[in-house]
Structures are given as structure tokens and as C-alpha cells.
Protein backbone atom coordinates (compact mmCIF):
# COMPACT_ATOMS: atom_id res chain seq x y z
CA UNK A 1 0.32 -96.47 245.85
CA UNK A 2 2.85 -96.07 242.96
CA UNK A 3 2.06 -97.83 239.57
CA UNK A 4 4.62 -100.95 238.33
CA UNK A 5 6.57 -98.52 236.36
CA UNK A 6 7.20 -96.40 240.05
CA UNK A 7 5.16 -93.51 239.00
CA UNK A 8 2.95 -91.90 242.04
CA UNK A 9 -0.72 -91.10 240.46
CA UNK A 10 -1.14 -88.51 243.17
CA UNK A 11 1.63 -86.45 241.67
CA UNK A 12 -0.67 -86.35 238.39
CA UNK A 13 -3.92 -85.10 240.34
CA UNK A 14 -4.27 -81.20 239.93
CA UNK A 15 -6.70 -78.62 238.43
CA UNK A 16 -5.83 -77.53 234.93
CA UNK A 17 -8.59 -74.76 233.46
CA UNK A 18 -10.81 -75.86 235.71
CA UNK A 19 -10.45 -79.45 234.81
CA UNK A 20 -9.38 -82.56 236.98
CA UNK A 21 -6.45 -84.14 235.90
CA UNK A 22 -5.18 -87.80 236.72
CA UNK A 23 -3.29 -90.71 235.78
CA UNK A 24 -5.25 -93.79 234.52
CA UNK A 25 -3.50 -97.47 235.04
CA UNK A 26 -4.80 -100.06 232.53
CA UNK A 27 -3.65 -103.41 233.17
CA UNK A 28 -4.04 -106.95 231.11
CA UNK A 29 -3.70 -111.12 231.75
CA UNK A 30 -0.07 -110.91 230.63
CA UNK A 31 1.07 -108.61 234.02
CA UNK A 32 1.66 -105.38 231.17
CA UNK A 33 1.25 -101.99 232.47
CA UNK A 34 0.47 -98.38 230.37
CA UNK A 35 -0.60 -95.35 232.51
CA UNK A 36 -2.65 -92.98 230.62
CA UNK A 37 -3.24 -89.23 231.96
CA UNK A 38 -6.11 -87.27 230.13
CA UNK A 39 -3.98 -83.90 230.11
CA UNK A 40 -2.89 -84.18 226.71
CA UNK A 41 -3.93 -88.18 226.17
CA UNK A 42 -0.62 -88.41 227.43
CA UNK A 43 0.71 -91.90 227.32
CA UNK A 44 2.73 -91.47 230.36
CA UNK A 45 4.81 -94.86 230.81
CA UNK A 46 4.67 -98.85 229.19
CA UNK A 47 5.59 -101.72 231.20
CA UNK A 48 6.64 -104.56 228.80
CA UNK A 49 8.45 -107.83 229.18
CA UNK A 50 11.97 -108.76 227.60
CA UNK A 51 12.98 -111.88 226.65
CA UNK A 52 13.39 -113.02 230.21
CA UNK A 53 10.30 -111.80 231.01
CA UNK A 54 11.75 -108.58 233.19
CA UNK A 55 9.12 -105.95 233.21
CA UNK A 56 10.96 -102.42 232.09
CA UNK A 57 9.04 -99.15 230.79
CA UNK A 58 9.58 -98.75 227.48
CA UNK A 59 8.65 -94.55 226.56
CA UNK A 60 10.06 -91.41 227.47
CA UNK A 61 7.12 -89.78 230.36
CA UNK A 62 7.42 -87.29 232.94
CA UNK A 63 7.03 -87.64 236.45
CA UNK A 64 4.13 -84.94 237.30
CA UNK A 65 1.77 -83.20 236.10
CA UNK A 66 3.40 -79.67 237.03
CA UNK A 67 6.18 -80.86 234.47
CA UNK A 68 3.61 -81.61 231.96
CA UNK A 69 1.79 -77.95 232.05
CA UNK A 70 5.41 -76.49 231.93
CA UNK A 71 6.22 -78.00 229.16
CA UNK A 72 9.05 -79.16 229.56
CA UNK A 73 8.86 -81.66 226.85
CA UNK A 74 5.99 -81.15 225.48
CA UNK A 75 4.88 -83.81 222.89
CA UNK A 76 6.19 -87.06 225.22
CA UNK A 77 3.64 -89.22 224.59
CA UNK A 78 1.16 -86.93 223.53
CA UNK A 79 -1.85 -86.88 221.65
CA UNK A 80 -1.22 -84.30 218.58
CA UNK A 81 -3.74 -82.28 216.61
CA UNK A 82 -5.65 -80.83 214.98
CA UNK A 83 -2.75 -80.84 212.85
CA UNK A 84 -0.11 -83.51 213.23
CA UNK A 85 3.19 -81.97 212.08
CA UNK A 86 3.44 -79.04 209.96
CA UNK A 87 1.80 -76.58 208.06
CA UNK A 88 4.02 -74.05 206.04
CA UNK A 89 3.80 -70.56 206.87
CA UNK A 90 0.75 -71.07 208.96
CA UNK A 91 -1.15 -70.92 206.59
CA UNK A 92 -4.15 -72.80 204.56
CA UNK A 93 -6.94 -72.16 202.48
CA UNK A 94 -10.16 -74.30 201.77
CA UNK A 95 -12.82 -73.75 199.50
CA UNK A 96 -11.14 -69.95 199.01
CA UNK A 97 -10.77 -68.89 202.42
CA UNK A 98 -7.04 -68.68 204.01
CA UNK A 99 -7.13 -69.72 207.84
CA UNK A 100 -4.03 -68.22 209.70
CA UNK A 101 -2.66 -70.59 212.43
CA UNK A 102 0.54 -69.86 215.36
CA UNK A 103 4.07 -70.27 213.40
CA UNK A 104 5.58 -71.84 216.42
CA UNK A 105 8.20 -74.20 214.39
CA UNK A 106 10.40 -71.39 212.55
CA UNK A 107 7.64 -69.99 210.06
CA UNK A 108 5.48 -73.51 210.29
CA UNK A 109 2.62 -74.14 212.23
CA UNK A 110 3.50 -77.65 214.37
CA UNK A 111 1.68 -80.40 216.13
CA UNK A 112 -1.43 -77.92 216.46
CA UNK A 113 -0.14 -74.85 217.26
CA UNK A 114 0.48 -72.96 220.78
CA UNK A 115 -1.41 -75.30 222.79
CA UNK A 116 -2.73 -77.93 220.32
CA UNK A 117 -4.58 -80.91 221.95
CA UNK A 118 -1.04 -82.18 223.83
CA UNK A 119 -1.76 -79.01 225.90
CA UNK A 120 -5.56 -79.53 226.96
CA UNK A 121 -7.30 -81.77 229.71
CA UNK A 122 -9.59 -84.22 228.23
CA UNK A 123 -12.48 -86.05 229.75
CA UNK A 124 -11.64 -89.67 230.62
CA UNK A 125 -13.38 -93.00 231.36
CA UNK A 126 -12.41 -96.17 232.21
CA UNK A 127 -14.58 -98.80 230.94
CA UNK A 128 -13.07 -101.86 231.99
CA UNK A 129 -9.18 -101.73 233.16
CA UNK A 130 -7.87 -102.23 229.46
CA UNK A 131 -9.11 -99.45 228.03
CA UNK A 132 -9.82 -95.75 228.66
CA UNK A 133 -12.20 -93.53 226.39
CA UNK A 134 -10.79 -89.51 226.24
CA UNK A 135 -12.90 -86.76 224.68
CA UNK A 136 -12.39 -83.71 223.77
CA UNK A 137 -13.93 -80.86 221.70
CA UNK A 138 -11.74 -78.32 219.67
CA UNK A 139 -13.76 -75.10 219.61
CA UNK A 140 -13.98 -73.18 216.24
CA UNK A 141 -11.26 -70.99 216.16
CA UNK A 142 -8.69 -72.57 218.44
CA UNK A 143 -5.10 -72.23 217.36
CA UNK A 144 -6.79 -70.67 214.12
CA UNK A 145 -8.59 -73.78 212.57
CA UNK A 146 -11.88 -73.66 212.00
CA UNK A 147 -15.38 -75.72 212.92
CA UNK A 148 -15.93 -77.35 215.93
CA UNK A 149 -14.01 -80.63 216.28
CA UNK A 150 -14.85 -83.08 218.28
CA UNK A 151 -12.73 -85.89 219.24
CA UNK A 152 -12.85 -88.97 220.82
CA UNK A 153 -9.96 -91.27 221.34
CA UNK A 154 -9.74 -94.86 222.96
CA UNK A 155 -6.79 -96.53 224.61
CA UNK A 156 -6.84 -100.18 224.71
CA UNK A 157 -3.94 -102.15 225.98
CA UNK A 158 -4.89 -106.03 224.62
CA UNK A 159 -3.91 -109.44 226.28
CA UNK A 160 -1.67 -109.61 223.33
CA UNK A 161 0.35 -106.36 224.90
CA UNK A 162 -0.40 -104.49 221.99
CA UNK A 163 -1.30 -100.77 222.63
CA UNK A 164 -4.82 -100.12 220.22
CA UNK A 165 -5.31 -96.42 219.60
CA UNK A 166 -8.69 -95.31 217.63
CA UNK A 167 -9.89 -92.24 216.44
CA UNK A 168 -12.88 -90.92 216.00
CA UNK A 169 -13.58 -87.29 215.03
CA UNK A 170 -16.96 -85.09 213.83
CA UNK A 171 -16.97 -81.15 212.77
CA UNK A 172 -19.49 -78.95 212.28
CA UNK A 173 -17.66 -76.87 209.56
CA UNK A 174 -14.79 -77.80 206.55
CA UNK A 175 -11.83 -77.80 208.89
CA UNK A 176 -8.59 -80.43 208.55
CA UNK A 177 -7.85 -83.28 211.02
CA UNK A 178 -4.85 -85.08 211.30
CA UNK A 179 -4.34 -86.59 214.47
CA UNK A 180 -1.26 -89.06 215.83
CA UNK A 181 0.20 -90.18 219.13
CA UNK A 182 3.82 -88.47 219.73
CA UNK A 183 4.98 -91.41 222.33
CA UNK A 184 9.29 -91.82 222.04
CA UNK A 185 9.94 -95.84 222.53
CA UNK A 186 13.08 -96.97 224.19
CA UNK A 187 13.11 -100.40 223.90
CA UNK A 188 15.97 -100.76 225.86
CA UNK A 189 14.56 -100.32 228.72
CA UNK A 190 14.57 -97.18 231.12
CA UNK A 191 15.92 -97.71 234.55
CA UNK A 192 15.10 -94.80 237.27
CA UNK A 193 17.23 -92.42 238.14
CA UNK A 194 20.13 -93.34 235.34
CA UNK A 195 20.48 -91.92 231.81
CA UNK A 196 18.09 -93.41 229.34
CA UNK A 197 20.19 -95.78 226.36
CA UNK A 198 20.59 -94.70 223.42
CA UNK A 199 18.35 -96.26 220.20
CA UNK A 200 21.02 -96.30 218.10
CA UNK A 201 21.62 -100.08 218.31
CA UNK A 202 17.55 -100.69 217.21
CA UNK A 203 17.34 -102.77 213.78
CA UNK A 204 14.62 -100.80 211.95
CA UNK A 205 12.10 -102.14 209.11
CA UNK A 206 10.11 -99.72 207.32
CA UNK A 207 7.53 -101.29 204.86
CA UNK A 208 7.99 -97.83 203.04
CA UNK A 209 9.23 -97.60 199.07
CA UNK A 210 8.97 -94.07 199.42
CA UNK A 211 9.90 -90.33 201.89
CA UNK A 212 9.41 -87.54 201.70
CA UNK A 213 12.21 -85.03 201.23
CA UNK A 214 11.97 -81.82 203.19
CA UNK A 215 13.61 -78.59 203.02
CA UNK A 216 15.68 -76.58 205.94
CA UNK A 217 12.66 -76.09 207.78
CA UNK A 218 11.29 -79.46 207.39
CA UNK A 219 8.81 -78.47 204.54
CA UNK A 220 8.11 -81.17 202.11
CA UNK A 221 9.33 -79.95 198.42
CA UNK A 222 6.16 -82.12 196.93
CA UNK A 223 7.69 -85.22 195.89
CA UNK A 224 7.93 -88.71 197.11
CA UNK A 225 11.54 -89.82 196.61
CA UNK A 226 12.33 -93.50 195.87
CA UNK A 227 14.61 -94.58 199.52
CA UNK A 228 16.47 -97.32 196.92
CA UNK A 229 20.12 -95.65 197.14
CA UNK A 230 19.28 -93.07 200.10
CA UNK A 231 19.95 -92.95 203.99
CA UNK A 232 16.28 -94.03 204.20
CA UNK A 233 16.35 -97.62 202.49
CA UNK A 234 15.24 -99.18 205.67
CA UNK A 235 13.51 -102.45 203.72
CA UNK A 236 15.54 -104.22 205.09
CA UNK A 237 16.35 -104.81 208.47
CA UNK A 238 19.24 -102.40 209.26
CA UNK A 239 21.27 -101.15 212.06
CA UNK A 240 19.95 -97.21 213.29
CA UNK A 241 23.06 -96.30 213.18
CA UNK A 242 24.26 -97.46 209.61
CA UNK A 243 22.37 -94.61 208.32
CA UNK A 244 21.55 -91.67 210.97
CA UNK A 245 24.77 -90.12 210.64
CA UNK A 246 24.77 -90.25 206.81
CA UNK A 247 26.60 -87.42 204.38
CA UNK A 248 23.06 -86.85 202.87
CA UNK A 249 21.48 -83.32 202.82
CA UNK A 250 18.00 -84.62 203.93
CA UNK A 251 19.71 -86.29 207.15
CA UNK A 252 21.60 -82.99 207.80
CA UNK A 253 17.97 -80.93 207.48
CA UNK A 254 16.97 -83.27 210.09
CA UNK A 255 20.08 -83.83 212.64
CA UNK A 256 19.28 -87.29 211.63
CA UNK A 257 15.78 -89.15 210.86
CA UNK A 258 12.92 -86.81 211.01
CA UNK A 259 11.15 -87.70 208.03
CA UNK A 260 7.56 -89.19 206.51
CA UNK A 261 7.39 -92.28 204.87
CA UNK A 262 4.86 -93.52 202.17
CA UNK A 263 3.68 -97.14 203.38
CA UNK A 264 3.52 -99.56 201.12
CA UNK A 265 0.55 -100.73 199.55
CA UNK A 266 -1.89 -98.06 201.55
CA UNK A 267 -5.52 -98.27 201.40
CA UNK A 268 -7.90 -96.38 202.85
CA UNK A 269 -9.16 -98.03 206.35
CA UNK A 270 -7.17 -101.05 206.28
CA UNK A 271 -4.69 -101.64 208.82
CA UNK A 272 -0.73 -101.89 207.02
CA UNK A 273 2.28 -102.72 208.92
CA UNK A 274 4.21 -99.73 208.57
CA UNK A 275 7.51 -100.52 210.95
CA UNK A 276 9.14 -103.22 212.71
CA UNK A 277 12.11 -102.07 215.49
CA UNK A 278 13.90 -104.67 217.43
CA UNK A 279 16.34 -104.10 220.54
CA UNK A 280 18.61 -106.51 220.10
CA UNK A 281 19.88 -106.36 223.96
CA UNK A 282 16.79 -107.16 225.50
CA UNK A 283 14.97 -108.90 222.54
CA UNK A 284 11.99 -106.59 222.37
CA UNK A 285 10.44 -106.14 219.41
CA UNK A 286 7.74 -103.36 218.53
CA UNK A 287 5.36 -103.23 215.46
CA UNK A 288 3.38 -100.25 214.17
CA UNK A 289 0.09 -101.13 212.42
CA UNK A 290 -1.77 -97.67 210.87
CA UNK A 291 -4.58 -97.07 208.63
CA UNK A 292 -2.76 -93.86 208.04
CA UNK A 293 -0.77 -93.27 204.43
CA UNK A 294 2.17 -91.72 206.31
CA UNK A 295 4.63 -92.77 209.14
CA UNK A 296 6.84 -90.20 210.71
CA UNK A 297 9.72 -91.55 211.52
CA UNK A 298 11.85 -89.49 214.16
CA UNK A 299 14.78 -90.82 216.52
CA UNK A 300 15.06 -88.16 219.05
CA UNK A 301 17.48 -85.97 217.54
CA UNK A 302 16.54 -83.12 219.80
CA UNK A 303 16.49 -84.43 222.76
CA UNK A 304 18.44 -82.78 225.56
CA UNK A 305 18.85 -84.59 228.49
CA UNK A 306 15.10 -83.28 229.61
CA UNK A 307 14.99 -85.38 233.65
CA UNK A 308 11.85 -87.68 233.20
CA UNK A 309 9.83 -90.57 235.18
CA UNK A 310 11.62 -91.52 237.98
CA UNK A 311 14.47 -89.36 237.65
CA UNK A 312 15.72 -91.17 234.26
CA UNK A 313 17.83 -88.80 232.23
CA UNK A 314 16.86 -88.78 228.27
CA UNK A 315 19.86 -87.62 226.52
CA UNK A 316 19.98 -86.95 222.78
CA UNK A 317 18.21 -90.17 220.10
CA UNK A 318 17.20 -92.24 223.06
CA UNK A 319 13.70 -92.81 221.70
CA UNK A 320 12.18 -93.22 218.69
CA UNK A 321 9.23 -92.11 217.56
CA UNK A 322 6.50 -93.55 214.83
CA UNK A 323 3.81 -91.26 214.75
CA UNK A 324 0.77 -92.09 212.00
CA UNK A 325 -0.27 -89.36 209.86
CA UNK A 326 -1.13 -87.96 206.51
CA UNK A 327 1.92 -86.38 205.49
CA UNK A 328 3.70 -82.98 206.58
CA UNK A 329 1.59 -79.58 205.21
CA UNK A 330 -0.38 -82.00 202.94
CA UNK A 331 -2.89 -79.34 203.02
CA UNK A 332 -0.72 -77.10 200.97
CA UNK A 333 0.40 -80.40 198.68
CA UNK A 334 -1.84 -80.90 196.10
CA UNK A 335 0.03 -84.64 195.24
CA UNK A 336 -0.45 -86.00 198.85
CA UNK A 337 -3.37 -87.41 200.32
CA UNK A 338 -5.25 -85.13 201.85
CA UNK A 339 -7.17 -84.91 205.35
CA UNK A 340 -9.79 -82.15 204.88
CA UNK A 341 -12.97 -83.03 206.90
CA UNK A 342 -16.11 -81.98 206.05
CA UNK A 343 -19.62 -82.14 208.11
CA UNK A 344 -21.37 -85.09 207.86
CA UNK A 345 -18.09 -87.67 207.47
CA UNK A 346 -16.28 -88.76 210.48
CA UNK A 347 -12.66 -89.12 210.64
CA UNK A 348 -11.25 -92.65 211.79
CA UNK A 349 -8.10 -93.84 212.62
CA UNK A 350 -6.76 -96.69 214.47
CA UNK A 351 -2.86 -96.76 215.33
CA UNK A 352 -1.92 -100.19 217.16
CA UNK A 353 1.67 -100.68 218.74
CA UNK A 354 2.57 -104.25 219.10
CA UNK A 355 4.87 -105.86 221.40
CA UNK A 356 6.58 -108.89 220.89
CA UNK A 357 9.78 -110.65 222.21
CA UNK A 358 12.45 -112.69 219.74
């Protein structure tokens, strides 16, 4: 029986290192749909209403789970870590030792590495059918980083149709965790079988004074940069395209926005409202709540045309991505917050993607 967004869970059943993979369905009193499958914490499709109430999936997902292990996009909807974006050179030291990780992003060490966690089978429950619990546990060592990690992440799609994602991590040894969701929102709408819209036409608020500028390689130079009188100055509502094309030498490093930006007013554990997109053809409107000090802000630059759920086509910038983190290679940034965990603490996050209608 195929799921509301026309995805077949039998095509996501499969042994992956010896694990059972499968696609999860969570379901709430508005009619909303997400499907969930535990390789990767993959957050495979999201069935949300527009302002006529028509039900359309809303992220970029594949269609299988043989696609998935491929890699043929890796990160769609994905969870990332240990390390959310990158590290320079691979490398990082704490307390004096230097840990040596894969440089799989030019000379940087991204989303984890090799096969960071968007490339492992977790274990999965179902509680109740809003929310799944996923766990996993990061052995010391893997992809270089060391302690034991282990992580537990819950999905919980509310009445409200807001997507709740918290995290909750333990090590056994100093080690770093910075973990995010990768999912690429088209608000638009995708349709099966046709080529995905582009995001272009999204009005974008970011409750962000501050980026932070990168080099060629996407390395932050160790400065946050004021966005007043840059490409980035999304205060205000504004147009995606007004500014992705920009002259600017930080839009060029990214082929458009691929950046981190400082939200407003952080504080440790609190939940901030770090964007607001709206699709002004269909009316929805998303909001990203973090306790994270960082917001990556990327609009699909590299996208290829990659064939996705239900045969949809996703062509270059059509969907956005707002992944919470601590900022790129922070580790190696001395003036950024940093996200060293130690035993004893536990590392907490909660990420919640809300959907609304206007």
C-alpha cells in the first residue's frame, strides 16, 4: 500500500550491514503525512496543505532504498554528523591531541566524513504514529573522531504540522558533536514524474544580523560579517532571487547561498526563530525554530537534475535547505561557539520546522 505522497514502503525494506531497513509513516489530526526511513534518519517525503488545502510533498526524497545506499544524493533529508559541515583540512586537535578525519569536500572533512551517520541504519521505534525514536551509536574511531557517541534522535510530526526534531547525545571520551537534519524544502510543491520548481520565487526572512564569510573552499576566514549592505541582508522579507545571483565574491564561492548565519539574540537551550520562507504560489509558509547558534542556509546550488520520489526531476536550486548547527570548522575557530562534548554532559538539540499557510 503506497503512502499519501505515492511512495511504496516495500521498495525501502532491505538488509543494509546486517540491519533491517524500512520506511516509517507518521500521521496527525490535520490529514499531514512525513515518512521517515531509519537508514540515515532520512526524512524521506512531507505531505503539507496549501492554501486550498491540496496535500503536495514538500522535500526532495528518493524513491528506494537501493538509491539511498548508492548515493546518489546523499544528504536528501538526512541526518548529518558527527560533524555537521566542515572541518578544514581534516583535521582537529583537543586537549593536545590532533584527530585526522576523511577530506572528502576538496581538503575539508564534510557532513561526517565517508559514511557519516546519513550513511548508517539506525534502530527505529514508533511510539505512537506521530513520532518515531532512532538510535544510533558512533563507535570510537569512526570516520576518525573519537569516543563512543551515542545518539538518539526523535521525530515528531505535531497536530500543528510542525516537524519536532530532538537530539540527544552521550560520549564516553572528549569527542565533538554537531548534528543537523540536511532535508531540501520545495514549497512549491513536487508533482511525480515532472521536474521539481525552482525556489527562486521563495520570500526569505532570516532573523540573522550576522554570516559568516567563507573562502574558495567554503572555510570560514573567522569573522562574522555584518549582512547590512551584502547579498545576505535577508531581514527583511526579500525575493530569493534579488540576491542569489549577486556580483559578490562570497556568492560566487558558493554558486549562490551556501552560507552560516549568526541568529539573532542566541541563547543557549532556548528555542529562536531563525528563518521564515514563504511560496508565494501556493501560500505555504515554513518556519525554522533552533536552539542552535548557527543556520546554514543553502538553496540547492548543486543540484543536478538527480530523478527522485516518484520520478520527479530536481534540477539545479529547487530546494532549500536550513540546516541547524554550530558553525562551519568551529572546532578550528577559536571566536565561534564551540561544540566539544565531554563525558558526563549530554548534547541537546531540538530543530522544529513549522508549517503554516497565508
Amino acid at each position: 500500500m503506497n503512502t499519501l505522497s505515492g511512495l511504496d514502503p516495500k521498495k525501502f525494506e532491505s538488509t543494509v550491514d546486517g540491519k533491517a531497513t524500512a520506511l516509517y509513516v507518521l500521521t496527525n489530526a490535520s490529514g499531514a503525512e512525513i515518512t521517515v526511513c531509519n537508514y540515515g534518519g532520512i526524512i524521506v517525503s512531507v505531505m503539507m496543505p496549501d492554501r486550498d488545502g491540496k496535500m503536495d510533498n514538500v522535500v526532495l526524497g528518493l524513491s528506494n532504498i537501493d538509491d539511498m545506499v548508492k548515493g546518489i544524493d546523499p544528504y536528501l533529508g538526512a541526518a548529518i554528523g558527527r560533524y555537521g559541515n566542515r572541518i578544514a583540512n581534516g583535521k582537529f586537535s583537543i586537549e593536545g591531541v590532533e584527530y585526522t578525519l576523511p577530506q572528502n569536500n576538496a581538503t575539508n572533512c564534510l557532513h561526517g566524513g565517508l559514511r557519516g551517520f546519513s550513511h548508517h541504519v539506525w534502530d527505529a521505534e514508533m511510539p505512537n504514529k506521530q513520532t518515531i525514536v532512532l538510535k544510533y551509536t558512533s563507535v570510537d574511531g569512526e570516520e576518525g573522531f573519537p569516543g563512543n557517541l551515542s545518539i538518539e534522535m526523535t521525530y515528531t510530526l505535531t497536530d500543528n504540522n510542525e516537524i519536532r526534531i530532538d537530539y540527544k547525545a552521550t560520549t564516553d571520551k572528549k569527542t565533538l558533536c554537531n548534528l543537523t537534519n540536511h532535508s531540501f524544502f520545495n514549497l512549491a510543491g513536487i508533482k511525480d514524474k515532472a521536474e521539481a520548481p525552482v525556489i527562486t520565487d521563495n520570500v526569505l526572512t532570516l532573523n540573522c544580523d550576522k554570516f559568516i564569510p567563507v573562502d574558495a573552499i567554503a572555510i570560514p576566514v573567522g569573522v562574522k560579517c555584518p549582512v547590512e549592505g551584502t547579498p545576505f541582508d535577508f531581514r527583511k522579507p526579500t525575493v530569493v532571487a534579488e540576491r542569489i545571483d549577486a556580483n559578490d565574491t562570497q556568492i560566487i564561492y558558493g554558486a549562490g547561498i551556501d552560507h552560516s548565519f549568526c541568529i539573532n539574540n542566541w541563547k543557549p537551550g532556548e528555542l529562536t526563530l531563525a528563518a521564515v520562507c514563504e511560496c508565494p504560489a501556493t501560500g505555504r509558509v515554513l518556519s525554522t525554530y533552533t536552539t542552535e547558534p548557527g543556520l546554514q542556509v543553502y538553496s540547492g546550488n548543486f543540484l543536478n537534475g538527480t530523478v527522485g520520489a516518484c520520478g520527479t526531476v530536481f534540477p539545479r536550486r529547487s530546494g532549500i535547505c536550513f540546516e541547524s548547527q554550530h558553525h562551519p570548522d568551529c572546532v578550528n575557530q577559536p571566536s565561534f561557539e564551540q561544540c566539544v562534548l565531554a563525558p558526563g554532559e549530554t548534547y541537546k538539540q531540538t530543530t522544529v520546522y513549522a508549517f503554516s499557510v497565508k
